[in-house]
N, C-alpha and C. Protein backbone atom coordinates (compact mmCIF):
# COMPACT_ATOMS: atom_id res chain seq x y z
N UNK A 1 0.82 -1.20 0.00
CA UNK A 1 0.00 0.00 0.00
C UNK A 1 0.86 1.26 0.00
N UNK A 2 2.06 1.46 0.73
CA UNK A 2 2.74 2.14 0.60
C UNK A 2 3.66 2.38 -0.89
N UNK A 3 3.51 1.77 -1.67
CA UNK A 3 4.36 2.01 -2.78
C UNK A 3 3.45 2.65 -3.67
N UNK A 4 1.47 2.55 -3.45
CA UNK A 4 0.73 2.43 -4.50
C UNK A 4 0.84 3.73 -4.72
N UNK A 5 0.22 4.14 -6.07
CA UNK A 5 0.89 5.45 -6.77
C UNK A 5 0.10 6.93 -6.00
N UNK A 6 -1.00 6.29 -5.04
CA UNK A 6 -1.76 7.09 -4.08
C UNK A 6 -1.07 7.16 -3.01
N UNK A 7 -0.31 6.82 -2.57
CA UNK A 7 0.18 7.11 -0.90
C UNK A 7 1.82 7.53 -1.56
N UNK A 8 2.61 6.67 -2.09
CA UNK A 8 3.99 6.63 -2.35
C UNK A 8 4.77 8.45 -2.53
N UNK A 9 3.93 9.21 -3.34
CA UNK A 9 4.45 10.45 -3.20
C UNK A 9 4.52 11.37 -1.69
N UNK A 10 3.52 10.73 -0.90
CA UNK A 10 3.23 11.40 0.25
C UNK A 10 3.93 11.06 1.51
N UNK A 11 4.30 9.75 1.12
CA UNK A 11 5.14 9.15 2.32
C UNK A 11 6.73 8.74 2.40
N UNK A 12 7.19 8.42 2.92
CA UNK A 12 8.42 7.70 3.31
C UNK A 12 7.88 6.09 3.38
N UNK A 13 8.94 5.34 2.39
CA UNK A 13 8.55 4.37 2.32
C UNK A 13 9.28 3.42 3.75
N UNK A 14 8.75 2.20 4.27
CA UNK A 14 9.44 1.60 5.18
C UNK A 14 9.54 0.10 4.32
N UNK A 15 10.86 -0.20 4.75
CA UNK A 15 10.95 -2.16 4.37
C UNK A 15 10.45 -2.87 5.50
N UNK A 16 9.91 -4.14 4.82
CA UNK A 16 9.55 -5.09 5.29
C UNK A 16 9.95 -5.18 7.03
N UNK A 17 11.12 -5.08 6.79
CA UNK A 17 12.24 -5.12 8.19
C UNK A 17 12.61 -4.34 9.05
N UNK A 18 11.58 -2.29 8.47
CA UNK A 18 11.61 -1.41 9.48
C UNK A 18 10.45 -1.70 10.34
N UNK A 19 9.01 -2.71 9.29
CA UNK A 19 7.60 -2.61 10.05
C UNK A 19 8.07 -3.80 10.90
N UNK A 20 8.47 -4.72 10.50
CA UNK A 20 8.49 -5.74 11.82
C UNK A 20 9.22 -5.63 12.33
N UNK A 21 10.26 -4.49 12.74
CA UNK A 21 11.01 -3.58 14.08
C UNK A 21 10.09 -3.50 14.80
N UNK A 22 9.36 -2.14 14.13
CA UNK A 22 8.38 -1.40 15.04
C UNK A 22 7.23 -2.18 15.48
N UNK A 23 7.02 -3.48 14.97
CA UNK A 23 5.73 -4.14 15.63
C UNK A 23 6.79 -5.04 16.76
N UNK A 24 7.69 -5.38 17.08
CA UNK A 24 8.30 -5.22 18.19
C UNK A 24 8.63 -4.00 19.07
N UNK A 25 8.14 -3.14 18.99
CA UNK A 25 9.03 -1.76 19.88
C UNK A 25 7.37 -1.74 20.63
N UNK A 26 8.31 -1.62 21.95
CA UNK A 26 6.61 -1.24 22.48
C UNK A 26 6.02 0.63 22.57
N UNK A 27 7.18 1.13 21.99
CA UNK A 27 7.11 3.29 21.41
C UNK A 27 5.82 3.26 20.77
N UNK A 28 5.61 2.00 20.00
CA UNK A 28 4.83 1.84 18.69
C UNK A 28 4.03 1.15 18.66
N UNK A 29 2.60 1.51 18.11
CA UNK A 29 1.28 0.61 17.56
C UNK A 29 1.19 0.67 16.06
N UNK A 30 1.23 -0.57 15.21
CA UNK A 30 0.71 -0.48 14.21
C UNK A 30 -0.91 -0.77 14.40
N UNK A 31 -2.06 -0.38 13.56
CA UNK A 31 -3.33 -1.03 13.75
C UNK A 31 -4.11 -0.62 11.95
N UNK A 32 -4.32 -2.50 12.38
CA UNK A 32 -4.80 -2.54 10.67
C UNK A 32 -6.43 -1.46 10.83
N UNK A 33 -6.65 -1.24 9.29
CA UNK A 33 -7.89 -0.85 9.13
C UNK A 33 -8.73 -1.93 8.15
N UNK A 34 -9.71 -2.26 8.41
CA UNK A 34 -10.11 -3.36 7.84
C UNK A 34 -11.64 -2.91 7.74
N UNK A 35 -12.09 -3.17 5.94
CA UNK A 35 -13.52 -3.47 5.56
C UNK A 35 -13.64 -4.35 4.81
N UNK A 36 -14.73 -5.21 5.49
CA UNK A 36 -15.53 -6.37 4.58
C UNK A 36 -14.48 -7.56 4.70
N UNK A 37 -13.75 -7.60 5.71
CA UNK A 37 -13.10 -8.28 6.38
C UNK A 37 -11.26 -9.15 5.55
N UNK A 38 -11.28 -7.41 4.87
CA UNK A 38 -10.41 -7.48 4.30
C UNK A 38 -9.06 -6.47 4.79
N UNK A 39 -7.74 -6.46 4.82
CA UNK A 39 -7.35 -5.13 5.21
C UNK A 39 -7.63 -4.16 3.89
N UNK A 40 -7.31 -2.91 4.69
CA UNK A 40 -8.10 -1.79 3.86
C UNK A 40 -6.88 -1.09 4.31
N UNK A 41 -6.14 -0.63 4.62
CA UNK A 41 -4.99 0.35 5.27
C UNK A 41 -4.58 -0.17 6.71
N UNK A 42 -3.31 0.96 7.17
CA UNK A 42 -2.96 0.95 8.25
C UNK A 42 -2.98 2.23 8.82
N UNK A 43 -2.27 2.23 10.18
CA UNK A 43 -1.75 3.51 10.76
C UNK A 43 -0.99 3.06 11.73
N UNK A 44 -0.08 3.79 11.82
CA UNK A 44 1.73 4.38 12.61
C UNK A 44 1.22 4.91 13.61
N UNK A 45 1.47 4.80 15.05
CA UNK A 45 1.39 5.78 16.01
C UNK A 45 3.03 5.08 16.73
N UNK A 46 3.29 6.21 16.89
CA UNK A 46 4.58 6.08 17.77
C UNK A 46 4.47 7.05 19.25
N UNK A 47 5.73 7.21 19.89
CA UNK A 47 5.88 7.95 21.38
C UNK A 47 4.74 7.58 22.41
N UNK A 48 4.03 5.72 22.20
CA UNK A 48 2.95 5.48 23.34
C UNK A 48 3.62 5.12 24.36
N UNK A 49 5.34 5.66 24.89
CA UNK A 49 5.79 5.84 26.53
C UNK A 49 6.32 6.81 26.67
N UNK A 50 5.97 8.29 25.56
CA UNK A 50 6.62 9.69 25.55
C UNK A 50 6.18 9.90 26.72
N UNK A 51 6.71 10.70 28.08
CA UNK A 51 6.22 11.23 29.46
C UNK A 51 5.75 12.23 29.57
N UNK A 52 5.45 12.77 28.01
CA UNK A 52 4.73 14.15 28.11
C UNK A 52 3.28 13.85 26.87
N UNK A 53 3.22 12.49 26.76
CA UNK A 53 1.69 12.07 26.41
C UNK A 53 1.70 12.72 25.26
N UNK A 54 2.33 12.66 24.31
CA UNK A 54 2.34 13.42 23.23
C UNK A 54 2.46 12.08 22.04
N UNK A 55 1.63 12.07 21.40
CA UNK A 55 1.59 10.50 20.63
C UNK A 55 1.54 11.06 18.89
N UNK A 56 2.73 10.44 18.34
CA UNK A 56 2.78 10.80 16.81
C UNK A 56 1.42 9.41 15.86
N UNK A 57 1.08 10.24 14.89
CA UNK A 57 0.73 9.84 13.95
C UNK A 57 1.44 9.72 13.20
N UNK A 58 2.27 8.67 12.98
CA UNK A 58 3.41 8.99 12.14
C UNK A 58 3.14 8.47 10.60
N UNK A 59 1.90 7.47 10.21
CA UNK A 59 1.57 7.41 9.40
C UNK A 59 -0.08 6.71 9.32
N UNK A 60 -0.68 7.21 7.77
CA UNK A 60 -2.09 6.60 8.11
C UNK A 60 -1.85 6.35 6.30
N UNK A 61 -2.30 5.07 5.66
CA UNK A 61 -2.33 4.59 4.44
C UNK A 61 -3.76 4.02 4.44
N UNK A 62 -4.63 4.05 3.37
CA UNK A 62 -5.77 3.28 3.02
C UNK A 62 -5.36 2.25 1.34
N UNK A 63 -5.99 1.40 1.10
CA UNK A 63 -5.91 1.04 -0.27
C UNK A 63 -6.59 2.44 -1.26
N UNK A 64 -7.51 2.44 -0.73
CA UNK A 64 -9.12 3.01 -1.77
C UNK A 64 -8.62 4.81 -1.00
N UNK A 65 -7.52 5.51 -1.47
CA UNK A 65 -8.54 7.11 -0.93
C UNK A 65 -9.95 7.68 -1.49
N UNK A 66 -10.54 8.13 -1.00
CA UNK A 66 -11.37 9.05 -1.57
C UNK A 66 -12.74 8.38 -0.94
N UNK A 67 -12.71 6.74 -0.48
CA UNK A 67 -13.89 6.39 -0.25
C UNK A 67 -14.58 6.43 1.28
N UNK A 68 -13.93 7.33 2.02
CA UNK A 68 -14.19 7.81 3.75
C UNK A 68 -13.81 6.87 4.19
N UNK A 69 -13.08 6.02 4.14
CA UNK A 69 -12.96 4.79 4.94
C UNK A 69 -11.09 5.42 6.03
N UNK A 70 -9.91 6.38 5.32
CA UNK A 70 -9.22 7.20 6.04
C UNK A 70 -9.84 8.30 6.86
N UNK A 71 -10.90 8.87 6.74
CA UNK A 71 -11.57 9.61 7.55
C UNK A 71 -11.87 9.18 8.92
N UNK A 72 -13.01 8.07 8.46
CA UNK A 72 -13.61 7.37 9.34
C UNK A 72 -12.37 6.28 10.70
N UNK A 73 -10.96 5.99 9.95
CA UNK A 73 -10.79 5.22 10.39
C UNK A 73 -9.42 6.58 11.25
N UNK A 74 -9.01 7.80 10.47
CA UNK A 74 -8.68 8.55 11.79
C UNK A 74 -9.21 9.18 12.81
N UNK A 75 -10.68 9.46 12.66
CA UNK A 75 -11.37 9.63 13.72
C UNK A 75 -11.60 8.81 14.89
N UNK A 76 -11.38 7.20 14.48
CA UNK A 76 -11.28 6.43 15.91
C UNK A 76 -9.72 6.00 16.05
N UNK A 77 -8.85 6.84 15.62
CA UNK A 77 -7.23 6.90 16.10
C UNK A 77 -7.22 7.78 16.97
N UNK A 78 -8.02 8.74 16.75
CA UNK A 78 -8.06 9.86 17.31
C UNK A 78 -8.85 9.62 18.93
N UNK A 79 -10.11 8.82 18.68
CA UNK A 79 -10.87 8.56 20.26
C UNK A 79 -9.73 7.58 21.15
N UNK A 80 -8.88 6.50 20.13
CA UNK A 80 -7.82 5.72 20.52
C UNK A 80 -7.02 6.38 21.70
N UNK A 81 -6.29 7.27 20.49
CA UNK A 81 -5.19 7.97 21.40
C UNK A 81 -5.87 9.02 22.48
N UNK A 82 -6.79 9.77 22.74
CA UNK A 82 -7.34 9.89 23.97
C UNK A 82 -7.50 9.19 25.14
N UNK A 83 -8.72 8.05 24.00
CA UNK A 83 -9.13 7.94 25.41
C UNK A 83 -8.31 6.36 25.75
N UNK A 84 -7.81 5.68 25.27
CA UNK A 84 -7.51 4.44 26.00
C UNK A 84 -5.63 4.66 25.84
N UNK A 85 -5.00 5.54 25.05
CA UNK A 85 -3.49 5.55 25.41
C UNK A 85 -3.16 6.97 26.06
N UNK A 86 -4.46 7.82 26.71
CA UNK A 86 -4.26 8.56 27.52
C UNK A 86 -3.48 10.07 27.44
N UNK A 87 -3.46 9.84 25.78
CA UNK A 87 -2.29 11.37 25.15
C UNK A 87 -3.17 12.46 25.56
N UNK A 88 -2.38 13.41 25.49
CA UNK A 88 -2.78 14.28 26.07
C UNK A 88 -2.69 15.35 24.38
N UNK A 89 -2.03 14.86 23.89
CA UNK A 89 -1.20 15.69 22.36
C UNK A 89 -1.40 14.56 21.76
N UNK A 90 -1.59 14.59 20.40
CA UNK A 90 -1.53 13.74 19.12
C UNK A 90 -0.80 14.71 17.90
N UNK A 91 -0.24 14.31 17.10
CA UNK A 91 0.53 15.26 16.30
C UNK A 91 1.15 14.38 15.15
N UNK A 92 1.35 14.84 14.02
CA UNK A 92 1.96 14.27 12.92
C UNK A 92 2.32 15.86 12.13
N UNK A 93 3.11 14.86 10.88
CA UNK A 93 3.74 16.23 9.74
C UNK A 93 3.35 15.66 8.81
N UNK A 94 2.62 16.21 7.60
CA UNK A 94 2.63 16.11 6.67
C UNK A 94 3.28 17.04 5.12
N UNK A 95 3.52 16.58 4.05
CA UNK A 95 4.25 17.21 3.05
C UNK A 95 3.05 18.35 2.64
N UNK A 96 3.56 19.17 2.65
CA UNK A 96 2.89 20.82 2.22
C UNK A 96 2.17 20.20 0.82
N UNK A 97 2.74 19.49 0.13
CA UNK A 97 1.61 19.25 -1.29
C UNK A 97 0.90 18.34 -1.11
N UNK A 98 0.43 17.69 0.27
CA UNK A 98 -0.65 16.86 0.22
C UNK A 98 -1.50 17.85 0.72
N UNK A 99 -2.93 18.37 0.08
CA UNK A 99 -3.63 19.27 0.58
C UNK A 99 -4.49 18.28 1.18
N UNK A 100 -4.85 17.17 0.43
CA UNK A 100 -5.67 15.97 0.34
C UNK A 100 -5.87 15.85 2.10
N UNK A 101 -4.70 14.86 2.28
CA UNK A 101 -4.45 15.18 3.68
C UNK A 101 -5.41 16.02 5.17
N UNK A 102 -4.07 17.56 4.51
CA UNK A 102 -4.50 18.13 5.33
C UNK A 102 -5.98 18.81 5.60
N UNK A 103 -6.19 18.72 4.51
CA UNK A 103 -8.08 19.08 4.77
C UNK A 103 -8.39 18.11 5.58
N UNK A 104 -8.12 16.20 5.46
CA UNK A 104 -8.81 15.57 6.12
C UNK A 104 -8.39 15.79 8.01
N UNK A 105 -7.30 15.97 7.98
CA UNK A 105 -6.75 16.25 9.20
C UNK A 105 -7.53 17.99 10.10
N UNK A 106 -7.31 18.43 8.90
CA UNK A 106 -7.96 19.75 9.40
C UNK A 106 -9.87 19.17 10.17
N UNK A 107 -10.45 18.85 9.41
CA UNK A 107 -11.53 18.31 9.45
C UNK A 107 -11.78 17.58 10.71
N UNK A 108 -10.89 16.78 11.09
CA UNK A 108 -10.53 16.03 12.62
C UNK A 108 -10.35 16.87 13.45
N UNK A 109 -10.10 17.94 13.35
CA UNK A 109 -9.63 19.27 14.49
C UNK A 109 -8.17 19.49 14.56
N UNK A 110 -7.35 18.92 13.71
CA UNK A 110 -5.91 19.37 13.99
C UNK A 110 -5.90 20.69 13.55
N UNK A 111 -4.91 21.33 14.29
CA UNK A 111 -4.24 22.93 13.83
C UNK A 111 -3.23 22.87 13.22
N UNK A 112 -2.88 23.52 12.34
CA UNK A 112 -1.78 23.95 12.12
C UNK A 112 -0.71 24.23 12.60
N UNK A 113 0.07 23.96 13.43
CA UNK A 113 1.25 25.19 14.06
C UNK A 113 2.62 24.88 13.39
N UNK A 114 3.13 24.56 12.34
CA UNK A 114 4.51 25.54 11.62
C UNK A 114 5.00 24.47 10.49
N UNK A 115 5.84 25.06 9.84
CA UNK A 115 6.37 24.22 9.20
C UNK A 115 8.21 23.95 9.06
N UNK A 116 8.21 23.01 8.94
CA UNK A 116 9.62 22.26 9.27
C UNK A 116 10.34 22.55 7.68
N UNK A 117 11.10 23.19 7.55
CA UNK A 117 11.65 23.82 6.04
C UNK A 117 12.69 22.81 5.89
N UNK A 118 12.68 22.29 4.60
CA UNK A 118 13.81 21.17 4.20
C UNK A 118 13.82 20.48 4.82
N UNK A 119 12.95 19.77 5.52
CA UNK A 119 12.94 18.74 6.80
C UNK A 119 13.43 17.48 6.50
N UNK A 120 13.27 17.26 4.54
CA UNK A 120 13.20 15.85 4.30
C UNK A 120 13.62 15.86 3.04
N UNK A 121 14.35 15.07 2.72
CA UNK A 121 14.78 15.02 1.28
C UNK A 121 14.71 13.51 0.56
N UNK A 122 14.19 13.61 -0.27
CA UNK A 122 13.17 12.78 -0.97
C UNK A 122 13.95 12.65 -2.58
N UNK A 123 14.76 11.90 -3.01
CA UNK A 123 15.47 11.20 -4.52
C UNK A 123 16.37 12.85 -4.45
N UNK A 124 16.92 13.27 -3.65
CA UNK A 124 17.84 14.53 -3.79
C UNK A 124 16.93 15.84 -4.13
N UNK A 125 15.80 15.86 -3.65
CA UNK A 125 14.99 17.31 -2.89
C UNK A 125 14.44 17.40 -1.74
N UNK A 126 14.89 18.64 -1.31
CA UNK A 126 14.40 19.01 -0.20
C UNK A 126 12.69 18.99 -0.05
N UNK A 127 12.17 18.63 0.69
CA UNK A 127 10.97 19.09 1.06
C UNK A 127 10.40 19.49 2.56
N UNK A 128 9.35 20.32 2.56
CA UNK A 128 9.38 20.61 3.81
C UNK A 128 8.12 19.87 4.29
N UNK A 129 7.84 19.88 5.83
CA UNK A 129 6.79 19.07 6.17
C UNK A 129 5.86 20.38 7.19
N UNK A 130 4.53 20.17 7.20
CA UNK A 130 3.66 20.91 8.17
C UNK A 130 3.60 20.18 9.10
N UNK A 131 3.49 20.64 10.43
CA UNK A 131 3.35 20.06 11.86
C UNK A 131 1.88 20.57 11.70
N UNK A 132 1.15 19.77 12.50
CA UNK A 132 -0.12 19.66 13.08
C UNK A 132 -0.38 19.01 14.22
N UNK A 133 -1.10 19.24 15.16
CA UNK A 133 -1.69 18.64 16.36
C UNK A 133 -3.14 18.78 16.73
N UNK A 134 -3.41 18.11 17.81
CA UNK A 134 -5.09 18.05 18.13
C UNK A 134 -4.80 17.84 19.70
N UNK A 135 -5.18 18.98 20.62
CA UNK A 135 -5.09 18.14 22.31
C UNK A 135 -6.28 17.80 22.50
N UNK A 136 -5.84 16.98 24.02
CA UNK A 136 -7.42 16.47 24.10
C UNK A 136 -8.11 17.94 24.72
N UNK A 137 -8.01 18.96 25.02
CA UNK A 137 -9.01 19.90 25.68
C UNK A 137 -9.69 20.16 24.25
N UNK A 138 -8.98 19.99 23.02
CA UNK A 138 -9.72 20.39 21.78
C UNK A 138 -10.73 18.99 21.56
N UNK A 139 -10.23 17.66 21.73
CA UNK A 139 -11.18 16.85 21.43
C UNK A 139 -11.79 16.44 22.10
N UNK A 140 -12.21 16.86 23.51
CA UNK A 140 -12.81 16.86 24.58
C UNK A 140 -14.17 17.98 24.21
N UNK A 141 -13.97 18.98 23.40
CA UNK A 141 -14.87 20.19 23.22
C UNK A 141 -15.80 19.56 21.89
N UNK A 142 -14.83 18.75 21.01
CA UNK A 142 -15.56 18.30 19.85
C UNK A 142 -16.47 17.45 20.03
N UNK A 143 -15.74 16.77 21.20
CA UNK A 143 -17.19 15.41 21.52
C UNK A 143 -18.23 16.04 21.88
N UNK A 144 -18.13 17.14 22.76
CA UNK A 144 -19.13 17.98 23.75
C UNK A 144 -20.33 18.07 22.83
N UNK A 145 -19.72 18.83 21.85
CA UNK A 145 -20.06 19.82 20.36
C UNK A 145 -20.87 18.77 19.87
N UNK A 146 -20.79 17.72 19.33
CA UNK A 146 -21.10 16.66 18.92
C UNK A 146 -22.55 15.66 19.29
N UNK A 147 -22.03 15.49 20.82
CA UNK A 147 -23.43 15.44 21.84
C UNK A 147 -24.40 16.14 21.85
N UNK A 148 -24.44 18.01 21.57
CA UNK A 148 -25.02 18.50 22.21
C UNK A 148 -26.13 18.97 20.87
């Protein structure tokens, strides 16, 4: 999924042998996304023993974009990392030319706050990445919002 011609520009690719690192590291949750009892994508969360509760999204892949099924399935990453790994911060970067993305992220309640210039260099270019976050006092207000 990561190589497919939908995710591959947007991401950093990992080998075989970085994911089954990190599904040993206990920093890290991989968690499949699955419809019709098929996988459908994943997602990266890393820093689940950071001491300042600050938990990366470090990556979210679907097969199918466009069909809400990445929406749907970061919105319960998002109740995840609240409410049962207790973050207090959730945060990822994404590449300034995925707008795609960041609308969907925006949409979840992340903010904006800065961007990381030349952060990453990608076949010998620089690119830069946007930081974004969501605390829980913000997704604590959305649920409210939501309920009410």
């Amino acid at each position: 999924m990561e190589a497919a011609p939908t995710a591959a520009p947007f991401i950093s690719r990992w080998s075989a042998a970085e994911h089954r690192e990190a599904l040993e590291d206990p920093d890290q949750d991989h968690i499949a996304i699955v419809d019709d009892d098929q996988l459908a994508g994943f997602i990266l969360l890393a820093g689940l023993t950071n001491a300042n509760h600050a938990i990366e999204l470090r990556r979210i892949v679907v097969a199918k974009p466009g069909a809400g099924l990445g929406g749907r399935a970061l919105e319960l990453v998002i109740e995840y990392g609240f409410e049962r790994l207790d973050a207090h911060r959730l945060w990822l970067d994404v590449k300034l030319d995925n707008h795609r993305a960041q609308r969907a992220y925006e949409r979840a309640g992340f903010k904006r706050e800065g961007v990381l210039r030349d952060a990453l260099r990608t076949n010998g270019v620089y690119e830069s990445l946007l930081v974004m976050s969501i605390l829980k006092p913000e997704y604590d207000a959305r649920r409210s919002a939501f309920r009410d």
